[in-house]
Protein backbone atom coordinates (compact mmCIF):
# COMPACT_ATOMS: atom_id res chain seq x y z
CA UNK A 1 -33.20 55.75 20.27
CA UNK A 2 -35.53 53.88 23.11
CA UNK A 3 -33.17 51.20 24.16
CA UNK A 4 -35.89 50.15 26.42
CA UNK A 5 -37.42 48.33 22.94
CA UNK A 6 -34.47 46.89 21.35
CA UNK A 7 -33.99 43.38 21.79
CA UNK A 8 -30.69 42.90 19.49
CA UNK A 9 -27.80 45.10 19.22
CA UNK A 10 -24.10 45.03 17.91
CA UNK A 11 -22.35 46.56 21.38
CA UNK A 12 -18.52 46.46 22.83
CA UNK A 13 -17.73 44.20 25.73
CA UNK A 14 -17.86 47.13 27.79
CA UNK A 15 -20.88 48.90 26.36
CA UNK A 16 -22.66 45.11 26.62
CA UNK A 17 -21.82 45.05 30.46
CA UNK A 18 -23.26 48.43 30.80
CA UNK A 19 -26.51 47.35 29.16
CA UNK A 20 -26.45 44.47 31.31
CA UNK A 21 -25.97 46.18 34.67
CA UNK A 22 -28.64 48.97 33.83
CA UNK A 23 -31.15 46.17 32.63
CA UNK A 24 -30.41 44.33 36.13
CA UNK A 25 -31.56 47.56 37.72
CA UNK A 26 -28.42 49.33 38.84
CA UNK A 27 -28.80 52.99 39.75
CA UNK A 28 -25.16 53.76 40.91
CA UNK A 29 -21.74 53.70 38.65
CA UNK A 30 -18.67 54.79 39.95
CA UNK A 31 -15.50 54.77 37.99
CA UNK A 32 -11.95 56.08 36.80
CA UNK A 33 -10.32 56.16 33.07
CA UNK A 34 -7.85 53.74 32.55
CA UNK A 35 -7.23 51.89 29.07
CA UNK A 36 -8.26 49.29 27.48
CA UNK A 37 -11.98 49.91 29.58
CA UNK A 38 -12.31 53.70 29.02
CA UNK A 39 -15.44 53.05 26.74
CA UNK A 40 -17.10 51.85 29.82
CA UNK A 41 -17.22 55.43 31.82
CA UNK A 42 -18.05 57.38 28.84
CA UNK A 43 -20.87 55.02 28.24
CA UNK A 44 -21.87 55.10 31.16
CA UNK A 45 -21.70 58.77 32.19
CA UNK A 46 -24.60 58.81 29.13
CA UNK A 47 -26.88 55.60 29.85
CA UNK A 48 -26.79 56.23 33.93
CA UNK A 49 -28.94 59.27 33.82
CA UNK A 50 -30.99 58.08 30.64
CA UNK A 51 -32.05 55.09 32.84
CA UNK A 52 -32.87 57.25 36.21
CA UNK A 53 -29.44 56.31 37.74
CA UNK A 54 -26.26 58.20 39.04
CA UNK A 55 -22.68 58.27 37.37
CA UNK A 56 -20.11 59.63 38.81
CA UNK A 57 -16.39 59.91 37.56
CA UNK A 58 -14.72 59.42 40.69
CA UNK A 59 -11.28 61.45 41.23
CA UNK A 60 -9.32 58.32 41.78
CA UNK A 61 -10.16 54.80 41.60
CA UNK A 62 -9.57 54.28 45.45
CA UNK A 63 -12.55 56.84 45.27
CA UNK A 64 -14.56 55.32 43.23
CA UNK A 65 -15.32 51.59 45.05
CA UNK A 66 -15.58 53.82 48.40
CA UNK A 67 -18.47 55.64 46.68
CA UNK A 68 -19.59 51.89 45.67
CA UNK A 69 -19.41 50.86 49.20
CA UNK A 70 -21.47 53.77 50.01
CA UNK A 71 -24.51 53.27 47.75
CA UNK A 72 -24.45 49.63 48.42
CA UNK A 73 -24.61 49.97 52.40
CA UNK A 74 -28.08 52.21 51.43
CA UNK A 75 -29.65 49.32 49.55
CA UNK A 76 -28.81 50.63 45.59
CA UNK A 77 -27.31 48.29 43.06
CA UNK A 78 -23.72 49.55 42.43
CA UNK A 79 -21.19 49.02 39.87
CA UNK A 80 -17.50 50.15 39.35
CA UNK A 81 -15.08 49.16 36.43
CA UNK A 82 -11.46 49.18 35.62
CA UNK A 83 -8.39 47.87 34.29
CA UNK A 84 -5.69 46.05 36.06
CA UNK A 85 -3.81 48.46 37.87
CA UNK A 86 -7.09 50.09 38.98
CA UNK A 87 -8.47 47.35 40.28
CA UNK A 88 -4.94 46.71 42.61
CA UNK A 89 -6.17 50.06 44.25
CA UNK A 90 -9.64 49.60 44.45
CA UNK A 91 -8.73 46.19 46.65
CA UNK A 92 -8.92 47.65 50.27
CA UNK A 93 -12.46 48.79 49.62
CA UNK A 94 -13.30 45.32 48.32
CA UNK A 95 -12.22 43.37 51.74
CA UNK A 96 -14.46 46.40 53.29
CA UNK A 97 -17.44 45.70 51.13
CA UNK A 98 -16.55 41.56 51.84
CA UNK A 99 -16.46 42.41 55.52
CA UNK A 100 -19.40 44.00 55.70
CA UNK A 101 -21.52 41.88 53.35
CA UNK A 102 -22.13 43.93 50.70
CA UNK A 103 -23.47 43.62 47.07
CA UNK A 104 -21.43 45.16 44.46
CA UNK A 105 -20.42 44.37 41.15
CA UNK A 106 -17.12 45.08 39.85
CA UNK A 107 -15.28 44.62 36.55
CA UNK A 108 -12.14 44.53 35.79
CA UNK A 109 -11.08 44.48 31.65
CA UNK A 110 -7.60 42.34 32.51
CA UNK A 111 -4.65 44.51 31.09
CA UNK A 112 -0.60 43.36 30.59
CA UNK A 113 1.24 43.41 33.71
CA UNK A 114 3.16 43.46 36.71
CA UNK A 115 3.04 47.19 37.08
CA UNK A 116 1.76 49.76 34.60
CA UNK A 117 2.35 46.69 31.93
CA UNK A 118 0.92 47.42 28.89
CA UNK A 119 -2.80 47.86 27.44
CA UNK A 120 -3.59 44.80 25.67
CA UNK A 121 -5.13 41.60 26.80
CA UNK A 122 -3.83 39.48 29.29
CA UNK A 123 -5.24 36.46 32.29
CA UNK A 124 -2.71 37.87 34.61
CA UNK A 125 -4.83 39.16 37.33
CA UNK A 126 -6.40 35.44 37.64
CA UNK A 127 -4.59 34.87 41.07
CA UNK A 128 -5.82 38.23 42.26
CA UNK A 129 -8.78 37.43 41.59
CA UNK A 130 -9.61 34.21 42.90
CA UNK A 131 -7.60 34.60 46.37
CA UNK A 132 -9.29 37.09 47.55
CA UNK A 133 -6.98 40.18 45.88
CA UNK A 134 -7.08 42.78 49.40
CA UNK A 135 -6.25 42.09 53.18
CA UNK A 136 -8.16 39.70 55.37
CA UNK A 137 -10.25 35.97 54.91
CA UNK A 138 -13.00 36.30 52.18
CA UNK A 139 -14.07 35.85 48.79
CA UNK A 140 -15.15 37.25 45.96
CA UNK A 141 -17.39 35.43 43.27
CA UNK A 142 -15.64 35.78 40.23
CA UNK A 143 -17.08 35.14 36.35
CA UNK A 144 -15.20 34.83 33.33
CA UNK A 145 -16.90 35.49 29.73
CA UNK A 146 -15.31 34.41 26.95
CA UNK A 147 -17.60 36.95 24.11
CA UNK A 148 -19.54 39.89 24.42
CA UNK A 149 -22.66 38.44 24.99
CA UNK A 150 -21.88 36.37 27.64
CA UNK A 151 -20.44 39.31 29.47
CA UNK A 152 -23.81 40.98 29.13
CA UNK A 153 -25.45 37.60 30.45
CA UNK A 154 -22.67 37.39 33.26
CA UNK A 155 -23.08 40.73 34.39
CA UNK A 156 -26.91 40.59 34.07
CA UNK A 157 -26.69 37.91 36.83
CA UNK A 158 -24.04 39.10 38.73
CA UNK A 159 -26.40 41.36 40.74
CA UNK A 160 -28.45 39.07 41.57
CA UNK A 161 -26.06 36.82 42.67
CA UNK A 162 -24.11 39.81 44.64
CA UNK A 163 -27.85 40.78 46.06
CA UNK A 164 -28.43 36.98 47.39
CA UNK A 165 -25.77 35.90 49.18
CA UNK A 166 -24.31 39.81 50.26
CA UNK A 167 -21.44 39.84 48.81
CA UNK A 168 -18.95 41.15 45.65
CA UNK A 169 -19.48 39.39 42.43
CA UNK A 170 -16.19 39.88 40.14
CA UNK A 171 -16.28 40.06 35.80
CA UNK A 172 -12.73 38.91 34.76
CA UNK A 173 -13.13 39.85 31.42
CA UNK A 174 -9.54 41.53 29.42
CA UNK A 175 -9.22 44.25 26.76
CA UNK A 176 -9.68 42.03 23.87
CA UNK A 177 -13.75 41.51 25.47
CA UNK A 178 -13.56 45.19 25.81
CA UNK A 179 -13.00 46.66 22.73
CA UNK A 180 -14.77 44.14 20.13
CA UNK A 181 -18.36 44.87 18.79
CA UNK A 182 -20.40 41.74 18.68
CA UNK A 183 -24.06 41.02 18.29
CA UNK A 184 -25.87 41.28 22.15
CA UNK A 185 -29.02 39.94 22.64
CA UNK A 186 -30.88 42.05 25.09
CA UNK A 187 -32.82 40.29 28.21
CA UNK A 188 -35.50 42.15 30.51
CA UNK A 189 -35.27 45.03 31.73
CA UNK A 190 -35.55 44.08 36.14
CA UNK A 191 -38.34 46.18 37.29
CA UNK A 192 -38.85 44.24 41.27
CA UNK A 193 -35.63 43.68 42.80
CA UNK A 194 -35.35 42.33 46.32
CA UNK A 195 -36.52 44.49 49.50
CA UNK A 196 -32.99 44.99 51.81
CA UNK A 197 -34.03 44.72 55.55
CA UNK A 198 -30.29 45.30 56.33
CA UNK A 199 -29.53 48.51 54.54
CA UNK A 200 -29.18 51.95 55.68
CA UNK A 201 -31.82 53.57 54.52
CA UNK A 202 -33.37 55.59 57.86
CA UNK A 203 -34.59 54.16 61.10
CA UNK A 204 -38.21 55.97 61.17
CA UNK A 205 -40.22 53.52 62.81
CA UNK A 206 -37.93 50.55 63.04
CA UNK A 207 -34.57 49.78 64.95
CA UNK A 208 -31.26 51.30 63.70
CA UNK A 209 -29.40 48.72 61.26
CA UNK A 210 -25.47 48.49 61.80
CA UNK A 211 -23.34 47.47 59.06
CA UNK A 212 -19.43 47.20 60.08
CA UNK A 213 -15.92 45.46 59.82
CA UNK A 214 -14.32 46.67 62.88
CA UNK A 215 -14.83 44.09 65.62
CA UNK A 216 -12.69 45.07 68.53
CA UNK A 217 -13.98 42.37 71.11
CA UNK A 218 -11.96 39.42 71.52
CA UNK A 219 -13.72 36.84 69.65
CA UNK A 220 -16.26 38.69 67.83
CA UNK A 221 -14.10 38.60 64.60
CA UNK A 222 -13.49 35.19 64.66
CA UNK A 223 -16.87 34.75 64.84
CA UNK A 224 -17.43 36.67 62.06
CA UNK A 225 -15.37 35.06 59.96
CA UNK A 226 -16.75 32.15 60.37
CA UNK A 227 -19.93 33.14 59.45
CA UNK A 228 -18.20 34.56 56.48
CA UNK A 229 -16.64 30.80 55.64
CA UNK A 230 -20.29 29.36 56.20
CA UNK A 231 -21.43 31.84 53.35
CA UNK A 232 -18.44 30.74 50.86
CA UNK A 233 -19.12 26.93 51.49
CA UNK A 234 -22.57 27.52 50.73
CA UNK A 235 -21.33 29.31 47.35
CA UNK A 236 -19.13 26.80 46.47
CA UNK A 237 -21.73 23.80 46.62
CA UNK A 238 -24.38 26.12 44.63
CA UNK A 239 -22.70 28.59 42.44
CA UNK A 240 -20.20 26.32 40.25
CA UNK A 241 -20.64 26.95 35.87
CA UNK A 242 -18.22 26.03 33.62
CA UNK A 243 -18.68 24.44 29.96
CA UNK A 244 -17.42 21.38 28.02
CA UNK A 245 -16.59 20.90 24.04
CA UNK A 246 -16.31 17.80 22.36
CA UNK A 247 -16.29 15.62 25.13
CA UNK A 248 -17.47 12.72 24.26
CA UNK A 249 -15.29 10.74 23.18
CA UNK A 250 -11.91 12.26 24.82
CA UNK A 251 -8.69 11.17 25.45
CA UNK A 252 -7.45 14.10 26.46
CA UNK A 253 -8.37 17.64 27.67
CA UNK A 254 -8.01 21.01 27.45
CA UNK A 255 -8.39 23.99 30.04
CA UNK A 256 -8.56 27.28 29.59
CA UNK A 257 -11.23 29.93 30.18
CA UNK A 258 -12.13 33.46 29.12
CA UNK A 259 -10.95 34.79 25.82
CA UNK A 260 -8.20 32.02 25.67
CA UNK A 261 -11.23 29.31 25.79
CA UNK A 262 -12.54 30.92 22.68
CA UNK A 263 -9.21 30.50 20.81
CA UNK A 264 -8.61 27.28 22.37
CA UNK A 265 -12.28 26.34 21.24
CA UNK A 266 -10.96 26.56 17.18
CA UNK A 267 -7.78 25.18 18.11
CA UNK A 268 -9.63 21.94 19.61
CA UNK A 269 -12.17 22.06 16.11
CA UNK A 270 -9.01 21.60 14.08
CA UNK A 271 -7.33 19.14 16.39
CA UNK A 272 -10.92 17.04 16.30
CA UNK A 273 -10.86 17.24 12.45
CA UNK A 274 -6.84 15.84 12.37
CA UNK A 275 -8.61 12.67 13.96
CA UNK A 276 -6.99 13.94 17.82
CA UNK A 277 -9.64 13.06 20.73
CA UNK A 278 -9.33 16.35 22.55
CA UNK A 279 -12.22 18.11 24.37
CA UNK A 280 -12.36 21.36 25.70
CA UNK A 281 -13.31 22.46 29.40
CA UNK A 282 -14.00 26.08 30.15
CA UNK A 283 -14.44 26.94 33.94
CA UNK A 284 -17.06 29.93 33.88
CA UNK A 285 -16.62 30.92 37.55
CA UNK A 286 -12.91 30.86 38.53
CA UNK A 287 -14.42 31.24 42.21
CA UNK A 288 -15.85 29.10 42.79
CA UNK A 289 -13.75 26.71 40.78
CA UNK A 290 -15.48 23.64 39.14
CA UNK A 291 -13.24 21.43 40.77
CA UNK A 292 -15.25 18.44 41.33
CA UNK A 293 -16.46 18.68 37.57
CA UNK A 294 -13.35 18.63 36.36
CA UNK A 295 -11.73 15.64 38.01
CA UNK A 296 -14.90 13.67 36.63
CA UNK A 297 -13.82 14.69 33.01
CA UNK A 298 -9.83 14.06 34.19
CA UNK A 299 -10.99 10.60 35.47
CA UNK A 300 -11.52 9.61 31.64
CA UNK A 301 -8.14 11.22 30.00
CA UNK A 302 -4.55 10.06 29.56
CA UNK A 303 -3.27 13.97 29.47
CA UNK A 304 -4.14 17.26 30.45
CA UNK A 305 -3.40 20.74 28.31
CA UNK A 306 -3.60 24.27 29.74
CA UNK A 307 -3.30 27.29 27.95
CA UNK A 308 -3.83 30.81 29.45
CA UNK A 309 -2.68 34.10 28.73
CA UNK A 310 -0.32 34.16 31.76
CA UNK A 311 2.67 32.00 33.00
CA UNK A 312 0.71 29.66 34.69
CA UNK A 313 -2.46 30.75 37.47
CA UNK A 314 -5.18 28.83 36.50
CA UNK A 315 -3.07 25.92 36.44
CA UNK A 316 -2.97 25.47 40.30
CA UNK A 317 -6.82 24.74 40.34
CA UNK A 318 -6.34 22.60 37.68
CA UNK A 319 -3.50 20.37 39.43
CA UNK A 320 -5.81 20.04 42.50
CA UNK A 321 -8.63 18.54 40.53
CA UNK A 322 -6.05 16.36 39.15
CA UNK A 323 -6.44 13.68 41.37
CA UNK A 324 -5.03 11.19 39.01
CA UNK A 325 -1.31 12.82 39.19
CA UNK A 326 -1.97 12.90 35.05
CA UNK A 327 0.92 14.81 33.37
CA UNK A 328 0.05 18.43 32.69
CA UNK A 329 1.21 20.64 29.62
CA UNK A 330 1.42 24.22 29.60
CA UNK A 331 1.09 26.85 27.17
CA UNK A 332 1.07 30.21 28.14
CA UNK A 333 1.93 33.93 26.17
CA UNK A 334 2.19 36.24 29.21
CA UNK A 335 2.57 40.17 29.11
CA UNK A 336 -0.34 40.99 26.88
CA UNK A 337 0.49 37.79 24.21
CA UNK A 338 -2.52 36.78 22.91
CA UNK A 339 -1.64 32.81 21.10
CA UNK A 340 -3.94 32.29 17.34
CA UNK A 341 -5.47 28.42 17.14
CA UNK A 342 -2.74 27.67 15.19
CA UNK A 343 -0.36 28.13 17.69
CA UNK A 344 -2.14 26.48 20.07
CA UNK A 345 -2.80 23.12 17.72
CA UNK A 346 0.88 22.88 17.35
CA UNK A 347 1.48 23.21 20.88
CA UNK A 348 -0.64 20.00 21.22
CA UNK A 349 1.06 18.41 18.53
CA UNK A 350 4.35 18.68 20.32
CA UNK A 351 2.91 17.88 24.02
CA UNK A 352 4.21 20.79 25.75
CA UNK A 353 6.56 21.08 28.40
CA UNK A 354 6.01 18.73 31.18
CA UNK A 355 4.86 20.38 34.73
């Protein structure tokens, strides 16, 4: 089969994401099994060298974003993927690839924790996300599909967005977006991608290129850093998506994003058809956080909802766009507790506890 001419295809989260990154022209995949992304190694250790790349099954996930590191810093579009715990070790070699300005795309299918947890879905890993995760001052831009075909479209993007402003681009996706087989609509396969002046690639007839995060002289990290903070500010004023629902007549709204938007997204349908004036606001990149956005669509409500599958992460970006000091109900299943629409539409009903 010459995936090269199909346009349409019914594909797992993580076999979409794979599409995505090989379509988006990446030529390096390194990554370790852990449940509920497994299908996205195996798939990959067959697509990488059908599409002229390199897959390698790394011996341990700390392993496997150090080999990312290493084909980034040479100029080749890398990808890694894991699950929750996985991604807690591959953390140090983020801040590294951070520090040193490096694209890289990295995926983590959010599992049940703290600790080994379990292996269904779960939002838990939202804080880790956004704040940076490993040691140090930095960022990492961070999407958040809430189907399979948006993952492909996220992670389709993702390199591009990693390639322009040097720097990791994060998929918080979760095992539900993992395992489920959903119709994908392919885009174009990338066949230019951008010339990099600044990677390693052999000095033959130019001056050496130095790529680094050790900066021993007093005052050279600082400086650094703030270069680094220069970069993020720039991010946050250009980067911002999110998505609203039924908005225009509200009275009150809800947040929530990833798979627990898409649940939330029935449970507003049937709240909207019970005569409630409810709209729904999904933040697409957690980092940068549509913060501004959201206090425009807060400036027009009497109460705020928020649902995630957690205890309660998103919710602190949400209470700083809440400039109003509007009362704020939460619902959330932590632990791998995934809420129906039903659940959620009584949980509206009643208010919710107070925060």
């Amino acid at each position: 089969m010459d995936k090269k001419k199909i346009k349409k295809q019914l594909l797992t989260g993580c076999e979409a994401a794979g599409e995505a990154a090989i379509h988006a022209g990446c030529k390096f995949y390194a990554g370790y099994p852990i449940t509920p992304q497994n299908r996205f190694p195996e798939y990959m250790s067959k697509r990488m060298p059908e599409s002229g790349g390199v897959f390698i099954q790394a011996e341990s996930e700390v392993s496997a974003i150090n080999m990312v590191f290493g084909a980034s810093v040479c100029g080749f579009r890398a990808l890694t993927s894991s699950s929750s715990p996985g991604i807690s070790l591959k953390q140090e070699g983020i801040s590294y690839l951070a520090g040193c300005e490096l694209p890289a795309v990295i995926i983590n299918m959010n599992r049940g924790g703290p600790g080994l947890g379990d292996v269904t879905p779960s939002q838990s890993d939202y804080f880790q996300a956004t704040r940076g995760g490993g040691h140090g001052d930095y960022r990492t831009i961070v999407y958040a599909p809430w189907d399979v075909q948006e993952i492909y479209d996220l992670t389709y993007i993702a390199f591009d967005i990693a390639d322009k402003y040097r720097n990791p681009v994060l998929i918080l996706a979760d095992g539900m977006i993992a395992q489920i087989i959903e119709s994908v609509k392919f885009k174009k396969e990338k066949k230019k991608l951008p010339e990099k002046k600044w990677a390693l690639t052999g000095c033959k007839g130019r001056k050496p290129n130095s790529i680094k995060s050790l900066f021993l002289t007093p005052g050279v990290l600082e400086k650094h850093n703030w270069k680094l903070y220069k970069k993020y500010k720039k991010i946050e004023e250009k980067e911002v998506r999110y998505k609203t629902y039924f908005c225009e007549d509200i009275e009150s709204i809800l947040v929530s994003f990833g798979t627990c938007a898409r649940i939330c997204y029935e449970s507003v349908k049937i709240a909207r058809e019970n005569g409630i004036k409810i709209g729904l606001f999904r933040p697409i990149t957690l980092w940068p956080f549509p913060y501004n956005e959201l206090e425009k669509m807060i400036e027009r409500v009497k109460k705020i909802y928020v649902v995630e599958m957690n205890l309660g992460q998103m919710i602190e970006d949400v209470k700083i766009a809440n400039k109003k000091n509007l009362p704020i109900y939460f619902y959330g299943r932590p632990g791998g507790g995934v809420p129906t629409p039903e659940e959620i539409y009584n949980f509206l009903i009643k208010n919710g506890s107070n925060l």
